[in-house]
N, C-alpha and C. Protein backbone atom coordinates (compact mmCIF):
# COMPACT_ATOMS: atom_id res chain seq x y z
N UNK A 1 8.47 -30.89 15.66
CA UNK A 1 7.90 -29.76 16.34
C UNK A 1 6.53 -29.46 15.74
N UNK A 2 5.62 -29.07 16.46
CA UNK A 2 4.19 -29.02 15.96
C UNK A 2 3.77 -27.22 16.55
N UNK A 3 2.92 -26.65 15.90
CA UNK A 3 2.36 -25.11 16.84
C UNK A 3 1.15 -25.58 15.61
N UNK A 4 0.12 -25.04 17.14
CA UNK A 4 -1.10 -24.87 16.71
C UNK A 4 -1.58 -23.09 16.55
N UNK A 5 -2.02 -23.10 15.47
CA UNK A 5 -2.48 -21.56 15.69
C UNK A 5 -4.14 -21.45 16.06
N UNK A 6 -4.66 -20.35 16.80
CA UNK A 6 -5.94 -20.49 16.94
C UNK A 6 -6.55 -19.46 16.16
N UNK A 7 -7.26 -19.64 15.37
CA UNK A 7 -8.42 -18.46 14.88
C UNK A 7 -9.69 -17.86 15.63
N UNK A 8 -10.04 -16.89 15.92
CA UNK A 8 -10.99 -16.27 16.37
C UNK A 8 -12.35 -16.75 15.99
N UNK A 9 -13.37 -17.42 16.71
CA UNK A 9 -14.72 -18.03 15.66
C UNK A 9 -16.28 -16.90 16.32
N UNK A 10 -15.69 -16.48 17.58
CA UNK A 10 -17.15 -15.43 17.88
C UNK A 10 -16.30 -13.74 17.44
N UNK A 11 -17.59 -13.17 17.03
CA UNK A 11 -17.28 -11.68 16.84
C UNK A 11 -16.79 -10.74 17.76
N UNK A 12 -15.91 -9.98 17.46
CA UNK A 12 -15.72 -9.00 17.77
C UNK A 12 -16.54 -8.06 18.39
N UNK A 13 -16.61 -7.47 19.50
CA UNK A 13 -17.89 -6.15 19.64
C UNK A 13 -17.44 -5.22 20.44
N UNK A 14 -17.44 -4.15 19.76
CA UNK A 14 -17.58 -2.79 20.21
C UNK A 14 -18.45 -1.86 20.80
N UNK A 15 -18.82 -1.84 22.00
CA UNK A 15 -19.79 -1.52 22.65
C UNK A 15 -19.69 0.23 22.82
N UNK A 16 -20.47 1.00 21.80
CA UNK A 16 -20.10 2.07 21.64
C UNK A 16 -21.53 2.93 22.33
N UNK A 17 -21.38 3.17 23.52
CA UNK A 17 -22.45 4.04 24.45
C UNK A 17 -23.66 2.70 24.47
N UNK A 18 -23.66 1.93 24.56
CA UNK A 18 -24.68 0.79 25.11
C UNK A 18 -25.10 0.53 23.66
N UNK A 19 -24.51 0.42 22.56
CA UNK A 19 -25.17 0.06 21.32
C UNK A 19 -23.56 -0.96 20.75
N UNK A 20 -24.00 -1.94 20.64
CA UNK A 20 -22.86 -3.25 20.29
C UNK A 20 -22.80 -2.91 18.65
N UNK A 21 -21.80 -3.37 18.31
CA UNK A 21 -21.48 -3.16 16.79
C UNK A 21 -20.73 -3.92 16.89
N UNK A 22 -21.32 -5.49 15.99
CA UNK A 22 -20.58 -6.50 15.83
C UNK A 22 -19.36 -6.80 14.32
N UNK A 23 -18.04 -7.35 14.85
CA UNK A 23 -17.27 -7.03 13.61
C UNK A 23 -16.96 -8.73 13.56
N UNK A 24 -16.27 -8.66 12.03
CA UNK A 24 -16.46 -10.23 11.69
C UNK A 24 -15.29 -10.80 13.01
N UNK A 25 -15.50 -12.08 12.93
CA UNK A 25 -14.42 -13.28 13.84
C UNK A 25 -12.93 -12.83 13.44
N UNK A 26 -13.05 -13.02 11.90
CA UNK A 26 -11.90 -13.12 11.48
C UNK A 26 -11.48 -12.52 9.83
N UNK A 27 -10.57 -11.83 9.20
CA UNK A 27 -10.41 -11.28 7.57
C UNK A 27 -9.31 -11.89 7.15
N UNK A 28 -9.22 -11.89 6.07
CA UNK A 28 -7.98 -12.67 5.56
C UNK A 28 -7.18 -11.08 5.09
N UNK A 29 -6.00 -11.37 5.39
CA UNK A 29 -5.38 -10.43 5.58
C UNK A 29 -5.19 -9.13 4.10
N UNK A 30 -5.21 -10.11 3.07
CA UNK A 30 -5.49 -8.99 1.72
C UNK A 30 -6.81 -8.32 1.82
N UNK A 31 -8.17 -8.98 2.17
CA UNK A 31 -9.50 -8.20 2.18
C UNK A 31 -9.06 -6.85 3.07
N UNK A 32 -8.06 -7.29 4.19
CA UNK A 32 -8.29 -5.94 5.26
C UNK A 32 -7.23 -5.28 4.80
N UNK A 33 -5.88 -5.32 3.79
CA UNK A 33 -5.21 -4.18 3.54
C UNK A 33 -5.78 -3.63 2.18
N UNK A 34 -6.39 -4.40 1.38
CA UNK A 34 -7.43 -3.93 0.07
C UNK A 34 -7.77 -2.37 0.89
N UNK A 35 -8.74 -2.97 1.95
CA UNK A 35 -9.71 -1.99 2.98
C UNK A 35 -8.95 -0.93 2.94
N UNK A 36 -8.43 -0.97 3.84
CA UNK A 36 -7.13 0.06 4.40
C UNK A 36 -6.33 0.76 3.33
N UNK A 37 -6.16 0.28 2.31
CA UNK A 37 -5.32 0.80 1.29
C UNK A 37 -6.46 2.18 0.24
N UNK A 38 -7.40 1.66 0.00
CA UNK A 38 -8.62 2.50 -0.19
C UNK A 38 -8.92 3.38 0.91
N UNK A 39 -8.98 3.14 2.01
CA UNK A 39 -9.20 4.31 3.05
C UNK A 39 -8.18 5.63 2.80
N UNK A 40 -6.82 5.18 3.10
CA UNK A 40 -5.91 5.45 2.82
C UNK A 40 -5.94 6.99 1.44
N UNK A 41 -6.39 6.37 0.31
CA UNK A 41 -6.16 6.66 -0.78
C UNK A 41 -6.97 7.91 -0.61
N UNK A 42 -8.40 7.44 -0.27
CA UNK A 42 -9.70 8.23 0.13
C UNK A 42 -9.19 9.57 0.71
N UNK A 43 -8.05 9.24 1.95
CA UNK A 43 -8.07 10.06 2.94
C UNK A 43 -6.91 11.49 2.16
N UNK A 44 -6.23 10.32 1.62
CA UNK A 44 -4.84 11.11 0.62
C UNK A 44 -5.47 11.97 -0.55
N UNK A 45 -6.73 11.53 -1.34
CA UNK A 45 -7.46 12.76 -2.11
C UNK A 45 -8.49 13.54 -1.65
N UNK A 46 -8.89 13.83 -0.22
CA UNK A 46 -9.85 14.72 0.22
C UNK A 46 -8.35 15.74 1.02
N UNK A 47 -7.18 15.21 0.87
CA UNK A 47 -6.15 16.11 1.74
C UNK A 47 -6.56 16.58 3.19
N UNK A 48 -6.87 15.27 3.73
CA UNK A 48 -7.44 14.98 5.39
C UNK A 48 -6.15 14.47 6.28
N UNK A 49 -5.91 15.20 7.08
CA UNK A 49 -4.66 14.53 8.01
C UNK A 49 -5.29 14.13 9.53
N UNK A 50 -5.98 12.54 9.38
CA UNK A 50 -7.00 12.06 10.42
C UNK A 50 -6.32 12.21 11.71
N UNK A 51 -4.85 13.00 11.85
CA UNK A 51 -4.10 13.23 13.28
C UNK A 51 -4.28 14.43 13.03
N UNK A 52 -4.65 15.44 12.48
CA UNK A 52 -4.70 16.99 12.69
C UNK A 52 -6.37 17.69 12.11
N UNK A 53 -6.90 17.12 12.43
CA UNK A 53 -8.77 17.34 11.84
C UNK A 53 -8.92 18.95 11.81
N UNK A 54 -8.46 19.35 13.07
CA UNK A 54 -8.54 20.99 13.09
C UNK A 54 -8.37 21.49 12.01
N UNK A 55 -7.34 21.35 11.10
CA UNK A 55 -7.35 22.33 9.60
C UNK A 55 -7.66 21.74 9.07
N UNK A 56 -8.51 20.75 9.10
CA UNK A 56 -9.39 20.59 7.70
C UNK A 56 -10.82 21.20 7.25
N UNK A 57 -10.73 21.49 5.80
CA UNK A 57 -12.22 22.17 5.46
C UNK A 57 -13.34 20.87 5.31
N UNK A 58 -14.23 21.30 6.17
CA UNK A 58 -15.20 20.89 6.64
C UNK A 58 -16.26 19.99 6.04
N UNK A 59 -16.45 20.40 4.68
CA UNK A 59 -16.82 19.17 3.51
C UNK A 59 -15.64 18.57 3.18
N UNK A 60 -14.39 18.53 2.91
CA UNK A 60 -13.39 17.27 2.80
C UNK A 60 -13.38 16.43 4.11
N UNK A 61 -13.77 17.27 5.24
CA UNK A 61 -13.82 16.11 6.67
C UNK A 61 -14.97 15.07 6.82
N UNK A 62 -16.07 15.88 5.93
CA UNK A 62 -17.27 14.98 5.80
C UNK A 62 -16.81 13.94 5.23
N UNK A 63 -16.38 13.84 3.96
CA UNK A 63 -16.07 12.69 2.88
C UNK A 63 -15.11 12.14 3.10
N UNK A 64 -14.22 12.33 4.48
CA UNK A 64 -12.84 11.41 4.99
C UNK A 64 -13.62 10.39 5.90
N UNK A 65 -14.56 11.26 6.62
CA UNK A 65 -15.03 10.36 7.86
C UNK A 65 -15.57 9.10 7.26
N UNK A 66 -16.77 10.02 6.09
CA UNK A 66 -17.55 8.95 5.60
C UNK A 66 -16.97 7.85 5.11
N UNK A 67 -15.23 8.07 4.60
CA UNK A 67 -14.41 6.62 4.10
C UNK A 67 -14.41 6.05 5.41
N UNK A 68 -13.61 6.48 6.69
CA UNK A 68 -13.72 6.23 7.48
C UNK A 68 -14.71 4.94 8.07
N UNK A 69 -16.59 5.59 8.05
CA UNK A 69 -17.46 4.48 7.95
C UNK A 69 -17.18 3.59 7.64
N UNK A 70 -17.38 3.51 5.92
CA UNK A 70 -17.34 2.56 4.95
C UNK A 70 -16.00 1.85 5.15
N UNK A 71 -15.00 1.91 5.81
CA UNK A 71 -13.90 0.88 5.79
C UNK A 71 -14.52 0.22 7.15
N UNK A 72 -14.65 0.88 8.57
CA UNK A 72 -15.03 -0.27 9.57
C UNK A 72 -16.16 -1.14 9.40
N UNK A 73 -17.07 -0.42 8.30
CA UNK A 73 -18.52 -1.13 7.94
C UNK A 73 -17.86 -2.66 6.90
N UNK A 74 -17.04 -2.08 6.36
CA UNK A 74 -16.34 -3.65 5.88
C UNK A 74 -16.07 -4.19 6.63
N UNK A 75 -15.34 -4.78 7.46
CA UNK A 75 -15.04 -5.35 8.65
C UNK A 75 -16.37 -6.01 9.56
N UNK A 76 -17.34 -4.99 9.16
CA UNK A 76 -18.56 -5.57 10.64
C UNK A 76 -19.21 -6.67 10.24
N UNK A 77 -20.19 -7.09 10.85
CA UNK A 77 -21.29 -8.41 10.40
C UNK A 77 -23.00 -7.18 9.48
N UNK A 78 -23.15 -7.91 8.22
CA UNK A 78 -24.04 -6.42 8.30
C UNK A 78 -24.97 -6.12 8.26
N UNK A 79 -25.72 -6.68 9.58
CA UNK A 79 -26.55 -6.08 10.62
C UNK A 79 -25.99 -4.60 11.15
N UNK A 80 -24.76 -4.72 11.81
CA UNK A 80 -23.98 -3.59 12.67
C UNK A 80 -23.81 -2.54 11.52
N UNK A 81 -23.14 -2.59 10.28
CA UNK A 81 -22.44 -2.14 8.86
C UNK A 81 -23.77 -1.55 8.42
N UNK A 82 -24.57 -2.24 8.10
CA UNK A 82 -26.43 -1.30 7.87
C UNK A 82 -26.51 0.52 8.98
N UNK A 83 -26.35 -0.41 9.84
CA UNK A 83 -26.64 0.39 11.42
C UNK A 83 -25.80 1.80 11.05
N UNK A 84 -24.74 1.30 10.68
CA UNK A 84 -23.19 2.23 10.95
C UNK A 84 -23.50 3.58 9.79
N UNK A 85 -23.74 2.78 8.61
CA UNK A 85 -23.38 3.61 7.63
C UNK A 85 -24.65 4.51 7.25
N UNK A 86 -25.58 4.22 7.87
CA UNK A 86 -27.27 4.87 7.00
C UNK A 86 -27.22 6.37 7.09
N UNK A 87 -27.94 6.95 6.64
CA UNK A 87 -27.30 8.64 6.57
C UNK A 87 -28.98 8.89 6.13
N UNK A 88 -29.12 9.85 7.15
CA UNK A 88 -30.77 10.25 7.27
C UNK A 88 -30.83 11.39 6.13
N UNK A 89 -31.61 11.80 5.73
CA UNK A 89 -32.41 13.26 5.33
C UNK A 89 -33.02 13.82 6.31
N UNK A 90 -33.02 15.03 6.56
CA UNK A 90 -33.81 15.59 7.99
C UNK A 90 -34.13 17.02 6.94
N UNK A 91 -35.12 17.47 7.56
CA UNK A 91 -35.77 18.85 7.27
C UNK A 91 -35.34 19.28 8.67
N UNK A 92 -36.01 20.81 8.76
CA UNK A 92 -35.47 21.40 9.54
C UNK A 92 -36.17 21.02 11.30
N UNK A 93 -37.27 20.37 11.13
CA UNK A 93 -37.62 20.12 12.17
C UNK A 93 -37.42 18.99 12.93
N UNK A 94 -36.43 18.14 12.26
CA UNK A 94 -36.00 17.21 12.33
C UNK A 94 -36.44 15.59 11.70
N UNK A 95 -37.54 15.99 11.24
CA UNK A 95 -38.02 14.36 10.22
C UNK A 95 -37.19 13.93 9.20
N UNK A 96 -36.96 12.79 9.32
CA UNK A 96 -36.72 12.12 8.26
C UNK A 96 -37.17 11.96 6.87
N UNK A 97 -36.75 12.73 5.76
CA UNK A 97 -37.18 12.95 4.58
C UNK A 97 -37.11 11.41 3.85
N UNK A 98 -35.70 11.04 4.08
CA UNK A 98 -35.37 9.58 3.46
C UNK A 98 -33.91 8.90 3.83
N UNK A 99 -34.00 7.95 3.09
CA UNK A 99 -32.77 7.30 4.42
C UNK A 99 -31.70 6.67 3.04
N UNK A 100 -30.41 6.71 3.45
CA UNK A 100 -29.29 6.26 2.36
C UNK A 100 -28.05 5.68 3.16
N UNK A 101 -27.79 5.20 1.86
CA UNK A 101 -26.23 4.61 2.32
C UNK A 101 -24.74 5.25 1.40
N UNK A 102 -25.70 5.42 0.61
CA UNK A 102 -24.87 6.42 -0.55
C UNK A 102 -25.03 7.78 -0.48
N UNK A 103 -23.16 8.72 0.25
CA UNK A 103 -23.34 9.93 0.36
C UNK A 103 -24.04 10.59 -0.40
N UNK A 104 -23.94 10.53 -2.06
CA UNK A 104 -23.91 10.94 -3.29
C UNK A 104 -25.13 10.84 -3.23
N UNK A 105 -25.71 9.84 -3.21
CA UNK A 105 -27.07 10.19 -3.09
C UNK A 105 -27.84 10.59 -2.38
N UNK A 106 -27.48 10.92 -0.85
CA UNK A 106 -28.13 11.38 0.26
C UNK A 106 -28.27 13.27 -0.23
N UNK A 107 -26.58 13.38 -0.73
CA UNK A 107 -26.40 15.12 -1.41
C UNK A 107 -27.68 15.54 -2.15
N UNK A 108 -27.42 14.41 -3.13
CA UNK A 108 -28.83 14.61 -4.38
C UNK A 108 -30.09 15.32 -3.98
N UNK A 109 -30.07 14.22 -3.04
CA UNK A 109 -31.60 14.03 -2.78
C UNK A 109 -31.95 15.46 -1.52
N UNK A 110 -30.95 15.66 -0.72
CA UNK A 110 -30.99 16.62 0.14
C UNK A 110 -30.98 18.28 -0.70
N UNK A 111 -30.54 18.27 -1.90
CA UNK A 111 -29.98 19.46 -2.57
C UNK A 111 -31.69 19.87 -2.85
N UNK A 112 -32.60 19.17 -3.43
CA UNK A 112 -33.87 18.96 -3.81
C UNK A 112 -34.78 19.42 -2.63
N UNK A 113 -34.31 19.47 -1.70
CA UNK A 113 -35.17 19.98 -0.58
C UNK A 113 -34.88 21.03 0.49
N UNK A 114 -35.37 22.28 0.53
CA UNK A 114 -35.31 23.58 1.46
C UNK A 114 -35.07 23.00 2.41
N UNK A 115 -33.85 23.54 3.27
CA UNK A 115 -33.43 23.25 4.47
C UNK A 115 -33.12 21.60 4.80
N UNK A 116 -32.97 20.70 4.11
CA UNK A 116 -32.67 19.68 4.29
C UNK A 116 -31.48 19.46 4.83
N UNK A 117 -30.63 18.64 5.43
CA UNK A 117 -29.40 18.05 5.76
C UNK A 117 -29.25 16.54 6.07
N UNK A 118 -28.04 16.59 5.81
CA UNK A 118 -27.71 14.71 6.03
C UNK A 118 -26.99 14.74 7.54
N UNK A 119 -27.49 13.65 8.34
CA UNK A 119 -26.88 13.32 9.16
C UNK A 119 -27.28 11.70 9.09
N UNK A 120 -25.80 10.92 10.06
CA UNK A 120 -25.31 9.90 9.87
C UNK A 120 -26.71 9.25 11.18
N UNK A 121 -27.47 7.81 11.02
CA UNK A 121 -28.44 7.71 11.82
C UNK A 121 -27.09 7.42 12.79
N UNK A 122 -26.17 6.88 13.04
CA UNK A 122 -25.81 6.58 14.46
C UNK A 122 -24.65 7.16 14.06
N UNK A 123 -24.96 8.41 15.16
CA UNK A 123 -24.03 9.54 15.23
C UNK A 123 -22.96 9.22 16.11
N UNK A 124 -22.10 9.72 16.05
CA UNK A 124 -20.77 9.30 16.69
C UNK A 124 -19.75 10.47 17.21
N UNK A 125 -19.05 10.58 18.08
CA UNK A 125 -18.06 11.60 17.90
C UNK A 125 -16.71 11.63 17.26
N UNK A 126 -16.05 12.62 16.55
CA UNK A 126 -15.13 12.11 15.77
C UNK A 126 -13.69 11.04 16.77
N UNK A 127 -14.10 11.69 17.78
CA UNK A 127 -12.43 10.94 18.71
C UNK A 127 -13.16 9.55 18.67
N UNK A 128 -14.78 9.12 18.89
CA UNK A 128 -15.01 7.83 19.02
C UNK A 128 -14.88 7.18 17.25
N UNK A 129 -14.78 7.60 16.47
CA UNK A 129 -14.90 7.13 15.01
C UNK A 129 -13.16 7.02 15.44
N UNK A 130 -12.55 7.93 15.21
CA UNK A 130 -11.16 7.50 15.50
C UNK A 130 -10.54 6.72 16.42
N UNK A 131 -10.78 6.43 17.38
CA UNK A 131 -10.40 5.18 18.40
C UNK A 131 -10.77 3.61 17.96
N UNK A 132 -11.97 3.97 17.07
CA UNK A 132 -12.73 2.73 16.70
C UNK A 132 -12.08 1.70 15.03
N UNK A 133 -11.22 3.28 14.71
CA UNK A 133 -10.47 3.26 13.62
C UNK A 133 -9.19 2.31 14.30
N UNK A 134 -8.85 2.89 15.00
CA UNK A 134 -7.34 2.40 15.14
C UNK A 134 -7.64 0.97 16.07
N UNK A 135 -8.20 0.62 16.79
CA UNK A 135 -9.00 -0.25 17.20
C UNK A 135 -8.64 -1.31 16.39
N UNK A 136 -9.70 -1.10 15.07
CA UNK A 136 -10.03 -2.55 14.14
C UNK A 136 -8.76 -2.58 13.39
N UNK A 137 -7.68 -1.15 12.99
CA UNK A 137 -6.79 -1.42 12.86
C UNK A 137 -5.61 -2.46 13.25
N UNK A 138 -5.38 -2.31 14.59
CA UNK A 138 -4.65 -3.77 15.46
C UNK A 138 -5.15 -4.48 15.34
N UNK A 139 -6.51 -4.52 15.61
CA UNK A 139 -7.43 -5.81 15.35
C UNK A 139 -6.89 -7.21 14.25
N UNK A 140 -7.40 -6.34 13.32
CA UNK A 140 -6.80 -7.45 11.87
C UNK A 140 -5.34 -6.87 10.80
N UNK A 141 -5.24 -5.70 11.50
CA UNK A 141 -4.04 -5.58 11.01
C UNK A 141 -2.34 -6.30 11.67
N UNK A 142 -2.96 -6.82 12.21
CA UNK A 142 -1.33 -7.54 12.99
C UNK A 142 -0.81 -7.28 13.81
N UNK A 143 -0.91 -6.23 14.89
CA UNK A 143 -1.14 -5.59 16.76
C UNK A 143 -0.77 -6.70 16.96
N UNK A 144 -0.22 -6.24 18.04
CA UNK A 144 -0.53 -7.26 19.22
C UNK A 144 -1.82 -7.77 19.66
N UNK A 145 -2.40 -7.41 19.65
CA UNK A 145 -3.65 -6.86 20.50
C UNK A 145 -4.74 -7.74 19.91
N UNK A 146 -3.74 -8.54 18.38
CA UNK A 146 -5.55 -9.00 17.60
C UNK A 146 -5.05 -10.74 17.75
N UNK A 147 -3.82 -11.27 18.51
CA UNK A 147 -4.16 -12.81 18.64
C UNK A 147 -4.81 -13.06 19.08
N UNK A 148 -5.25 -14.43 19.34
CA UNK A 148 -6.55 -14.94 20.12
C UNK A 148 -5.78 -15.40 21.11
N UNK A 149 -6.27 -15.97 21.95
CA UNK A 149 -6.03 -15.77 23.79
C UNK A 149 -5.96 -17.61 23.59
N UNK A 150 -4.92 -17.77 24.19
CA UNK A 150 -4.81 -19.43 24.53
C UNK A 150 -4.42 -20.12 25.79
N UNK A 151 -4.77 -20.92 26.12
CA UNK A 151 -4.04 -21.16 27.32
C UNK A 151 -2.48 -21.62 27.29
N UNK A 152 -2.15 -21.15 28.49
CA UNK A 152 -0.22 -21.56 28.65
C UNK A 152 0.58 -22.57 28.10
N UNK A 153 -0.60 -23.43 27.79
CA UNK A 153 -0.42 -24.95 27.69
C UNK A 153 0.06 -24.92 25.96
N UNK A 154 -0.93 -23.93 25.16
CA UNK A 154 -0.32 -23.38 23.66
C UNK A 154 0.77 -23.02 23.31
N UNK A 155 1.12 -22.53 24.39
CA UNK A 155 2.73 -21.44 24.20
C UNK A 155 3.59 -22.02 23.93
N UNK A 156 4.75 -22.21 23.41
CA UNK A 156 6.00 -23.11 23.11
C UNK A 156 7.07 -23.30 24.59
N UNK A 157 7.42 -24.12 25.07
CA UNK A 157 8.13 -23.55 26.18
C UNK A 157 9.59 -23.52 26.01
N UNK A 158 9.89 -23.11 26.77
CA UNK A 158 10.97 -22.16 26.78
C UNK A 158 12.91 -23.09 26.27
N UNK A 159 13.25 -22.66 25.68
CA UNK A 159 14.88 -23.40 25.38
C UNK A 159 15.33 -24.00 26.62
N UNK A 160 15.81 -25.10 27.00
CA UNK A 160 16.63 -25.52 28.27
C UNK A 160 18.33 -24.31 27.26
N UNK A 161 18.60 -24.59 28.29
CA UNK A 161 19.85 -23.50 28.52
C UNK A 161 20.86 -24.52 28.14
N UNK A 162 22.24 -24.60 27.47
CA UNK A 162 23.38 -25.90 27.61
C UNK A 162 24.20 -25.22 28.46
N UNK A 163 24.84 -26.46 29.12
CA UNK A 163 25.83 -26.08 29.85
C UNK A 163 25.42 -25.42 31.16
N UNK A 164 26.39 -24.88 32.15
CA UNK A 164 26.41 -24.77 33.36
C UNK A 164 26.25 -23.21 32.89
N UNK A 165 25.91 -22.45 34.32
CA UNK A 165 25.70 -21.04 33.95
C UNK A 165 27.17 -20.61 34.48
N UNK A 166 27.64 -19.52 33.29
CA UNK A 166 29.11 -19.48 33.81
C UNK A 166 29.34 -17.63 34.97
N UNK A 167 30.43 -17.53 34.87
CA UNK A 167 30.82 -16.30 36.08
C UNK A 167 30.10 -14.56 35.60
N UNK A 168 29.34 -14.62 34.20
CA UNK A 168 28.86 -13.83 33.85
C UNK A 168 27.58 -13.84 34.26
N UNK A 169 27.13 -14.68 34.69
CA UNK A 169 25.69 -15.28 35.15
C UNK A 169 25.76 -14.92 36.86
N UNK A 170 26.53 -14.38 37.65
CA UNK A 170 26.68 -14.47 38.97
C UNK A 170 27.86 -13.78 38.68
N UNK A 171 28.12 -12.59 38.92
CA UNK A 171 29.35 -11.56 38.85
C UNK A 171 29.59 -11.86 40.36
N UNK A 172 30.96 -11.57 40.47
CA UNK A 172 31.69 -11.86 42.12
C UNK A 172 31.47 -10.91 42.99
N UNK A 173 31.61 -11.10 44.40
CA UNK A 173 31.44 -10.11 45.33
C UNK A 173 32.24 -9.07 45.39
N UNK A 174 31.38 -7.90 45.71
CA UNK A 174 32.02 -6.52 45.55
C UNK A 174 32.30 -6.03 43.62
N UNK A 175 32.03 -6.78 42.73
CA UNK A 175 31.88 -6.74 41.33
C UNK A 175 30.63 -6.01 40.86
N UNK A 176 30.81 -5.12 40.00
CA UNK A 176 29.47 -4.59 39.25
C UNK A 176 29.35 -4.58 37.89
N UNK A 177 30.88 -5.18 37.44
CA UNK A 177 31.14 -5.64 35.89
C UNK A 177 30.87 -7.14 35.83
N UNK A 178 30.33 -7.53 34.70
CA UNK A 178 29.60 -8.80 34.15
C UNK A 178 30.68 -9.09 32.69
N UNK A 179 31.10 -9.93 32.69
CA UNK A 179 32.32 -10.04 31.77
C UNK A 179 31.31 -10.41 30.33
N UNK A 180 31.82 -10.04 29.09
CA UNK A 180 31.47 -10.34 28.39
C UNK A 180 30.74 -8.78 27.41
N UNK A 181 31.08 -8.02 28.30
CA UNK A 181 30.42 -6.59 27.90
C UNK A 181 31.49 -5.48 27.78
């Protein structure tokens, strides 16, 4: 008996409002529960429940999402992962003071300046960060959803059956019992 398995060799893409965000082909399965297991952890010490956002205080939601980022930004090619994660400085009129990838340092540097704030350059809404979450989740986490597509011809076919099909296979007329049950 022989099965071929197929691996995925073009990227992934998420076409999020006409802007593509390419994710790798393929992860080996410890890199993506490493990922996930740190998200996880992230999400378990800011005391974020990513199914109930409503009660959460509002700087612990910042620093869940931002794990959030930083786990699909693992996953991407990083061109897209650059794109994803950059986190502006803005004054109040909206310029760009300076540009980061590191919250910690975006805080720093924002604390240093009247009226400053951080926002993420490619803003997102939280239901789209969360769809995009659970998404790459199936993806490489083992879904259904993340084999690669083969033709029919891949599939194993099916057991021949032994033997004749017996009276449980064709219950008798006027019968609605199937013997064997």
């Amino acid at each position: 008996m022989r099965k071929s398995f197929a691996l995925h060799s073009e990227p992934h893409v998420a076409d999020v409002g006409g802007t593509e965000l390419l994710f790798q082909a393929e992860i080996f399965g410890d890199e993506f529960m490493d990922a996930y297991a740190e998200l996880r952890e992230a999400q378990k010490k800011q005391g974020v429940d990513l199914d109930n956002l409503a009660e959460g205080d509002p700087g612990e939601l910042r620093r869940t999402m931002r794990s959030v980022r930083l786990f699909l930004a693992r996953q991407m090619l990083p061109e897209s992962a650059e794109r994803f994660t950059t986190l502006d400085v803005i004054d109040a009129s909206g310029q760009v003071l300076e540009s980061f990838t590191d919250l910690d340092e975006a805080e720093e540097f924002a604390e240093g300046h009247d009226g400053a704030r951080i926002v993420d350059r490619f803003r997102l809404p939280t239901r789209v960060m969360v769809e995009l979450l659970e998404w790459v989740v199936e993806l490489y986490g083992g879904g259904a959803g993340s084999r690669p597509t083969t033709s029919s011809s891949g599939s194993a076919t099916a057991s021949r059956r032994a033997g004749k099909p017996g009276p449980a296979a064709s219950p008798s007329k006027g019968s609605t019992r199937t013997r064997g049950r």
